[in-house]
N, C-alpha and C. Protein backbone atom coordinates (compact mmCIF):
# COMPACT_ATOMS: atom_id res chain seq x y z
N UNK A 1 99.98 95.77 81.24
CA UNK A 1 100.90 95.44 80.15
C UNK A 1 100.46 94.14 79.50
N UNK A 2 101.28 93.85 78.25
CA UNK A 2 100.20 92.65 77.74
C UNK A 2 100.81 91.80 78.39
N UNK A 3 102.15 91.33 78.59
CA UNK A 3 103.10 90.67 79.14
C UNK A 3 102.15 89.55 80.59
N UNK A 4 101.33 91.22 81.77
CA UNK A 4 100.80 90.51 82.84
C UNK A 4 99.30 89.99 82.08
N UNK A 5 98.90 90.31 80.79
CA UNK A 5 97.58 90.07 80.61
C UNK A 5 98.16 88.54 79.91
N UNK A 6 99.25 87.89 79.39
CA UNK A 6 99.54 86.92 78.84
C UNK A 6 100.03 85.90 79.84
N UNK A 7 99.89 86.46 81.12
CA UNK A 7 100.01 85.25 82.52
C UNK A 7 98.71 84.97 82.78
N UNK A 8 97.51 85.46 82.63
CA UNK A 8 96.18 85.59 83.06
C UNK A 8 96.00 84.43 82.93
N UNK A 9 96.26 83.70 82.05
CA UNK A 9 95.21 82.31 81.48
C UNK A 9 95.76 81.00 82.36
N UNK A 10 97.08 81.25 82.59
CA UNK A 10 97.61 79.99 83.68
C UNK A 10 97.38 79.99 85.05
N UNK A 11 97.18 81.31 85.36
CA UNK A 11 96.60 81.61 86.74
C UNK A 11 95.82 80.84 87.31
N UNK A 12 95.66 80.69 88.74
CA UNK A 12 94.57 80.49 89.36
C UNK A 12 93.48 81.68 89.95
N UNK A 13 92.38 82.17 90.11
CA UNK A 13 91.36 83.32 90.37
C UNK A 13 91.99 84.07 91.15
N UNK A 14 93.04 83.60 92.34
CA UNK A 14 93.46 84.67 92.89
C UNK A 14 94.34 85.15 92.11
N UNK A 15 95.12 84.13 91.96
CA UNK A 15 96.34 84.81 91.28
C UNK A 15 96.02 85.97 90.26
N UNK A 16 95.01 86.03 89.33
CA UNK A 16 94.40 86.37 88.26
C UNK A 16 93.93 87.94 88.48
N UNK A 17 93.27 87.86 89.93
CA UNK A 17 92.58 88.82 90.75
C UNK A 17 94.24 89.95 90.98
N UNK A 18 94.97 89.17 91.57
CA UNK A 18 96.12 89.67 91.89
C UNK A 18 96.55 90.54 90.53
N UNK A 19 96.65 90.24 89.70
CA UNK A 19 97.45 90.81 87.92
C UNK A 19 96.29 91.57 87.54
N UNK A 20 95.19 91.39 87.85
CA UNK A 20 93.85 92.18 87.36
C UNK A 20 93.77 93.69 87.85
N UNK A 21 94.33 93.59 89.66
CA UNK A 21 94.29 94.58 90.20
C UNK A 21 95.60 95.20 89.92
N UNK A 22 96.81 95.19 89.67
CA UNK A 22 98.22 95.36 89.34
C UNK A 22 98.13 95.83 87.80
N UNK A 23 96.61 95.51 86.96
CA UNK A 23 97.08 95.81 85.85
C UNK A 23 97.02 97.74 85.87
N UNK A 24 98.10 98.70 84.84
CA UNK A 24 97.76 100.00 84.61
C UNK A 24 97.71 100.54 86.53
N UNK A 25 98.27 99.75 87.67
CA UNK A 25 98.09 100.40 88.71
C UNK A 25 99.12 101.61 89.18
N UNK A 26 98.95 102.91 89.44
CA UNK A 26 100.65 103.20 89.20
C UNK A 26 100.28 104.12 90.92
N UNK A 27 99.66 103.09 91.79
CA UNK A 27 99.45 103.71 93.42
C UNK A 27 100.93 103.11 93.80
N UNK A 28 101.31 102.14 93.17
CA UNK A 28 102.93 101.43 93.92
C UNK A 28 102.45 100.75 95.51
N UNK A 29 101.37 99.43 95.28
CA UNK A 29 100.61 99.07 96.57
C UNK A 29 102.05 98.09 97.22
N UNK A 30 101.80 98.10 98.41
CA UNK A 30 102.41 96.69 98.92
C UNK A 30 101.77 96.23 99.10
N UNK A 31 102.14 94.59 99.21
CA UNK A 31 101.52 93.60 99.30
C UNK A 31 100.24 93.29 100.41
N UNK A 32 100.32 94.02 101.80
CA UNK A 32 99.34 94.50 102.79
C UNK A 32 98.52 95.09 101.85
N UNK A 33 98.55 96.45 100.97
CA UNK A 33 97.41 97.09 99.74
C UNK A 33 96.82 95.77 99.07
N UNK A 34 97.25 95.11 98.43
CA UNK A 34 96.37 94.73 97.72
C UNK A 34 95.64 93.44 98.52
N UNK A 35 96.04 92.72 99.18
CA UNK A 35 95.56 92.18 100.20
C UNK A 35 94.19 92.33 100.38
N UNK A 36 94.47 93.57 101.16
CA UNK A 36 93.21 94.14 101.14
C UNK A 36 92.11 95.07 100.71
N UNK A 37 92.51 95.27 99.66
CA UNK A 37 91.71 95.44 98.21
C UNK A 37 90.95 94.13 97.98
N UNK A 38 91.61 93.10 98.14
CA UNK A 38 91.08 92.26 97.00
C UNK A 38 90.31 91.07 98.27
N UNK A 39 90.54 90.78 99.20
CA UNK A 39 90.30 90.06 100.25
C UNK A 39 88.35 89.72 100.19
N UNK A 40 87.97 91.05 100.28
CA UNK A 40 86.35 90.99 100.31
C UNK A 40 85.77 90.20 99.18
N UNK A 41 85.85 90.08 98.09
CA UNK A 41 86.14 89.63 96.76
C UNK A 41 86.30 88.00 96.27
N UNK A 42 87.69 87.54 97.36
CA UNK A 42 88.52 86.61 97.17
C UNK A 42 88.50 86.21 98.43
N UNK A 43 87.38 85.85 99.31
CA UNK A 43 88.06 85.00 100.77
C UNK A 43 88.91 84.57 100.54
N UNK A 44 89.01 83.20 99.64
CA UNK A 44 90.03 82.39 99.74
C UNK A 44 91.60 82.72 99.43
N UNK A 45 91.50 84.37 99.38
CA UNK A 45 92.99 84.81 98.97
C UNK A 45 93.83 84.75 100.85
N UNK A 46 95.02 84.44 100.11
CA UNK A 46 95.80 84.67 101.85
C UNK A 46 96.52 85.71 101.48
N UNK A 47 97.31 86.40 102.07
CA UNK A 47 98.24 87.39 102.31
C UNK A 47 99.66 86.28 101.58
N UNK A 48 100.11 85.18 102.03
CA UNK A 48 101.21 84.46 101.59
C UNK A 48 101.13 84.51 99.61
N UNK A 49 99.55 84.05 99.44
CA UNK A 49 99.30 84.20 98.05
C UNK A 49 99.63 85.41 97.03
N UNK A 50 99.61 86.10 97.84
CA UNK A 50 99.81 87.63 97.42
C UNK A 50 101.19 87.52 96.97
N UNK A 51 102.05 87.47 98.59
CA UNK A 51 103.45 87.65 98.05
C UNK A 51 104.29 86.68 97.05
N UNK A 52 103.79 85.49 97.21
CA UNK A 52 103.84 84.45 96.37
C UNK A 52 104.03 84.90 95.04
N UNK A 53 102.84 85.23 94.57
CA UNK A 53 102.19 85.94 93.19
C UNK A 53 103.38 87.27 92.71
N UNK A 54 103.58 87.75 93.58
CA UNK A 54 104.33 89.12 93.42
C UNK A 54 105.87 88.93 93.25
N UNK A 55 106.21 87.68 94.03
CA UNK A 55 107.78 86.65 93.78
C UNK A 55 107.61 86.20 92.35
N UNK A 56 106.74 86.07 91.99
CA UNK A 56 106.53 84.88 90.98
C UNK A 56 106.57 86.05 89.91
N UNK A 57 105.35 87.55 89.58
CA UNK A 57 106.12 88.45 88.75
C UNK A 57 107.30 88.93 88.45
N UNK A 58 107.74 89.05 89.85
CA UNK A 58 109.29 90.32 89.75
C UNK A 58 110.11 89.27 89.38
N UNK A 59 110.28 87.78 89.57
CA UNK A 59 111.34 86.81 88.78
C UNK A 59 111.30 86.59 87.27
N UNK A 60 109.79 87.27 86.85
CA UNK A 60 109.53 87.08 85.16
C UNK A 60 109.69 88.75 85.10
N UNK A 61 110.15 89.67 85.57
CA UNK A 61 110.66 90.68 85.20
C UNK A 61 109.04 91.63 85.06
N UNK A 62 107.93 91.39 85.44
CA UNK A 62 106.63 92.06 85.16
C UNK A 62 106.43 92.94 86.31
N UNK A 63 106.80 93.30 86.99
CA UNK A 63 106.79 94.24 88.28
C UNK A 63 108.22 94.60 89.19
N UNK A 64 108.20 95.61 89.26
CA UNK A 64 109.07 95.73 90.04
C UNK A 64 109.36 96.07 91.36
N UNK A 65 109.90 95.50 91.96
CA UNK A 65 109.97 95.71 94.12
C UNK A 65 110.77 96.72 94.37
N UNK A 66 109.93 97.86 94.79
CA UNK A 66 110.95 98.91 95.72
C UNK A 66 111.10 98.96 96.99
N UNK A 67 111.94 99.14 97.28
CA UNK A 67 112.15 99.05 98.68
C UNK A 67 111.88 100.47 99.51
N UNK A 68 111.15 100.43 100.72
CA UNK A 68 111.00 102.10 101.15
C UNK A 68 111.00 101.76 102.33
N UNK A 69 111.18 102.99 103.45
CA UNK A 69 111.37 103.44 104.87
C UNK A 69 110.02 102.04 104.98
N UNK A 70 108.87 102.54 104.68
CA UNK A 70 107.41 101.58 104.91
C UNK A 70 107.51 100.61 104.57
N UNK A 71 108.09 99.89 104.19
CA UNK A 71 108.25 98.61 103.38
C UNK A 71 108.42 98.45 101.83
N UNK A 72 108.18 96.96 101.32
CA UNK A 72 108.84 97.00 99.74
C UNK A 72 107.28 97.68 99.08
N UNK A 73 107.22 98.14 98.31
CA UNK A 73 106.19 98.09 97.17
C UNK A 73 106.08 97.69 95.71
N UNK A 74 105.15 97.95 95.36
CA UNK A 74 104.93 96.84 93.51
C UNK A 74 104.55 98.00 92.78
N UNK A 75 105.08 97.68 91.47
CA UNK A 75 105.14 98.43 90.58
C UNK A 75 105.12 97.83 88.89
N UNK A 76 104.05 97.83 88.42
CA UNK A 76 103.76 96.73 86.82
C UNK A 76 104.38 97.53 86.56
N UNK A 77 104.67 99.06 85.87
CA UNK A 77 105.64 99.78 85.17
C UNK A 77 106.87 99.35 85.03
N UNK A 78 107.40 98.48 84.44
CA UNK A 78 108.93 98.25 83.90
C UNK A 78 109.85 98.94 83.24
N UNK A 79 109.38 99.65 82.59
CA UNK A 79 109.73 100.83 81.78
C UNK A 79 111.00 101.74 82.39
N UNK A 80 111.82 102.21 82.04
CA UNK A 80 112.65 103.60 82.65
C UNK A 80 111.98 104.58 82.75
N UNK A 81 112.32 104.58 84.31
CA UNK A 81 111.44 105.59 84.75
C UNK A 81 112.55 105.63 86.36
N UNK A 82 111.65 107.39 86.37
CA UNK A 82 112.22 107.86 88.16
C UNK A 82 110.45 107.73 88.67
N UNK A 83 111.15 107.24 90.05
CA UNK A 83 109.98 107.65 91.28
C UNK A 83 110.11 108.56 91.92
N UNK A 84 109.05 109.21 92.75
CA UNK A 84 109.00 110.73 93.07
C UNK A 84 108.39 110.07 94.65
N UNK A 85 108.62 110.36 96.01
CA UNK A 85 108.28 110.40 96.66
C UNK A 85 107.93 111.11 97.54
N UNK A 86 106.70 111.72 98.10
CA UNK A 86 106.50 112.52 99.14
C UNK A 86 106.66 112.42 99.93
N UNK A 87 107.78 113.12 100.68
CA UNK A 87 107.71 113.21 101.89
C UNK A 87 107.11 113.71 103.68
N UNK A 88 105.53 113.88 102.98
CA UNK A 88 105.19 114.48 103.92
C UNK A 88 103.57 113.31 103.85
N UNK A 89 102.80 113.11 102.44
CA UNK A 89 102.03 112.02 102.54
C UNK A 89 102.61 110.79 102.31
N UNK A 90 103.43 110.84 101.25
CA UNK A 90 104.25 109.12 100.82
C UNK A 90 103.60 108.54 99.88
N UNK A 91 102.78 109.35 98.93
CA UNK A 91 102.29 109.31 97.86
C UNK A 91 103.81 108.78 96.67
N UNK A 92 104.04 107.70 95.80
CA UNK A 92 105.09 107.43 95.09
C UNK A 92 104.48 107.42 93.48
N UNK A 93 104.74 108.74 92.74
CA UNK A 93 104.48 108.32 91.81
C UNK A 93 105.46 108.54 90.86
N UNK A 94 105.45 108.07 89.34
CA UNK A 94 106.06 107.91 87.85
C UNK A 94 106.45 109.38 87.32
N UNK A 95 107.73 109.22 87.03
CA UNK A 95 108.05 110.44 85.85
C UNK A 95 108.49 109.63 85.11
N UNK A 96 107.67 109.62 84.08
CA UNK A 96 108.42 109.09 82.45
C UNK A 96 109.47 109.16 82.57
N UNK A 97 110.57 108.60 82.09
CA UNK A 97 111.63 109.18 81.76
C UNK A 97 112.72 108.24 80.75
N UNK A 98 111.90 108.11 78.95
CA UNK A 98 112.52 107.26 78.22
C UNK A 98 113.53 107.98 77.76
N UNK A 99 113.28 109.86 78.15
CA UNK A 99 114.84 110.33 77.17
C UNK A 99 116.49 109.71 77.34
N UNK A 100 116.82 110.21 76.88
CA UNK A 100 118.06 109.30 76.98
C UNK A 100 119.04 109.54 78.03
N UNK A 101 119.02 110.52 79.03
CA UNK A 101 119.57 111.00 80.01
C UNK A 101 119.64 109.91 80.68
N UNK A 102 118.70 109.05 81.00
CA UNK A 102 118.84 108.11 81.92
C UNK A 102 119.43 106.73 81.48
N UNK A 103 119.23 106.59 80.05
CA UNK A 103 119.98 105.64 79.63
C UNK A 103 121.27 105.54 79.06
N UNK A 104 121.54 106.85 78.94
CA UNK A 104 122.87 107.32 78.48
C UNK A 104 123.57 107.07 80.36
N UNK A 105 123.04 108.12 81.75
CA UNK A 105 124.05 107.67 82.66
C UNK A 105 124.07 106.09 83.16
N UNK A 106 123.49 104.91 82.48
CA UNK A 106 123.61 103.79 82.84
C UNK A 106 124.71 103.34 82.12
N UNK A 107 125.19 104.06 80.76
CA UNK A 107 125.94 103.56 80.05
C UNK A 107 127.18 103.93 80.56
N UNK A 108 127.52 105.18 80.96
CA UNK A 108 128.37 105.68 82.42
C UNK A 108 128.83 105.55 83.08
N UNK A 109 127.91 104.35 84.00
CA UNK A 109 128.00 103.68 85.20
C UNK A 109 128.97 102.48 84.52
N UNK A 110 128.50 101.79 83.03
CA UNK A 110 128.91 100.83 83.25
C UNK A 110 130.54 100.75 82.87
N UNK A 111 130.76 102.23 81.75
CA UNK A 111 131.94 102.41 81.39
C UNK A 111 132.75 103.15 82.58
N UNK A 112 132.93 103.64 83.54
CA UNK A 112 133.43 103.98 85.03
C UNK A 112 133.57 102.87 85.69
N UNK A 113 132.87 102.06 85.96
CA UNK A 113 132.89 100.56 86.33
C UNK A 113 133.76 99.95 86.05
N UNK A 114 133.61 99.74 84.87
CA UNK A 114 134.12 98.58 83.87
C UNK A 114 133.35 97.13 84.03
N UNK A 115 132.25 97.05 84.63
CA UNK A 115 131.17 96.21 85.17
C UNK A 115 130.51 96.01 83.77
N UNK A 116 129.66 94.98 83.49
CA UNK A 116 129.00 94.99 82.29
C UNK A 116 127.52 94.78 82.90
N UNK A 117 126.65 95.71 82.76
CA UNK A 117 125.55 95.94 83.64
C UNK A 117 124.28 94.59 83.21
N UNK A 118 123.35 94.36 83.94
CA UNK A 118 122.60 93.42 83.81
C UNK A 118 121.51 94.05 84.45
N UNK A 119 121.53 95.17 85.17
CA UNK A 119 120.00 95.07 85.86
C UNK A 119 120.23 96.67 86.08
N UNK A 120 119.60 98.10 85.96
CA UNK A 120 119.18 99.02 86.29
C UNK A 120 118.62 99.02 87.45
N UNK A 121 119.86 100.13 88.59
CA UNK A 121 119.38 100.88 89.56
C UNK A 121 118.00 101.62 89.42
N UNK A 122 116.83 101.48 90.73
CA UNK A 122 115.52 102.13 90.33
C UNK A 122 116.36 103.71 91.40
N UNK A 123 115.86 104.27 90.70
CA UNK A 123 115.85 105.97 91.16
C UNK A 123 114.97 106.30 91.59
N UNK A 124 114.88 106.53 92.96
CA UNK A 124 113.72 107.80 93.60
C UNK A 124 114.47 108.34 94.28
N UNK A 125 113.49 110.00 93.89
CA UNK A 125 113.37 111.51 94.46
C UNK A 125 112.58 111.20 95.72
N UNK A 126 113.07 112.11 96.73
CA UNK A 126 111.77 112.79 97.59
C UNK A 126 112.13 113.99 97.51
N UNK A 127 110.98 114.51 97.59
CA UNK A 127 110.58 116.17 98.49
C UNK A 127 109.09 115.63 98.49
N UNK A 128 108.60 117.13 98.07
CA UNK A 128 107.04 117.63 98.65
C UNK A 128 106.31 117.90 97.64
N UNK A 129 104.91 116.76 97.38
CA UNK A 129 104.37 116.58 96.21
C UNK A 129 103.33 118.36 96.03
N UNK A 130 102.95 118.25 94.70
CA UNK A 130 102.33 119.88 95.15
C UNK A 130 100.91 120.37 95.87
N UNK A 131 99.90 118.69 96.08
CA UNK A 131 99.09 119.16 97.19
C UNK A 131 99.53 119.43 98.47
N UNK A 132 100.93 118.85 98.91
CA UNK A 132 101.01 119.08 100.20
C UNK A 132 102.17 120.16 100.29
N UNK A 133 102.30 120.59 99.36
CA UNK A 133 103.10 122.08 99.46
C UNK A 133 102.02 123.20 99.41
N UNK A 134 100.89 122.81 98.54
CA UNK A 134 100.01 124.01 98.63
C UNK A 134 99.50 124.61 100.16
């Protein structure tokens, strides 16, 4: 997104390395993933740097943290959208989803409520992705 390409320049190399590999990524790594992705590369990267880096996006709103059975994962896609999870590899990926179904039941939520919303619930599916149904 241009958003993480317009943090690039204040960065430090890891950090940089970190948004480089996050850019267009839609595997949904945790912080252990990119770690070690990027480790061979970046001795001087730590694991703390990582999460650091990844605190420091999701508070500027550039990634988002899901939480799963395996731990949290990262996600540059900000966008409305559902996640799809497999339940048999744990493969997590993107269904578009700008129609308005989803932004219409937020509007829903907030008029049932009477809450005045500030932050969108992330939505994930599981079942069984279709290589591992085949």
């Amino acid at each position: 997104s241009k958003a993480l390409k317009a943090q690039l320049a204040e960065l430090t190399p890891q950090r940089r390395a970190i948004c480089g590999f996050l850019e267009g990524n839609r595997d949904h790594p945790s912080a252990a993933d990119i770690y070690a992705a990027l480790e061979g590369e970046h001795p001087s990267l730590s694991l703390a740097t990582v999460y650091n880096t990844l605190e420091a996006l999701k508070a500027r709103g550039l990634v988002l943290e899901l939480a799963f059975d395996d731990g949290n994962r990262y996600d540059p896609d900000t966008r409305l959208h559902v996640n799809v999870v497999c339940r048999v590899c744990g493969r997590i990926r993107d269904v578009p989803s700008e129609s308005t179904p989803l932004r219409e039941m937020g509007v829903a939520v907030g008029r049932a409520s009477g809450y005045r919303l500030e932050a969108r619930q992330e939505i994930v599916y599981q079942g069984t992705c279709p290589e591992c149904a085949a």
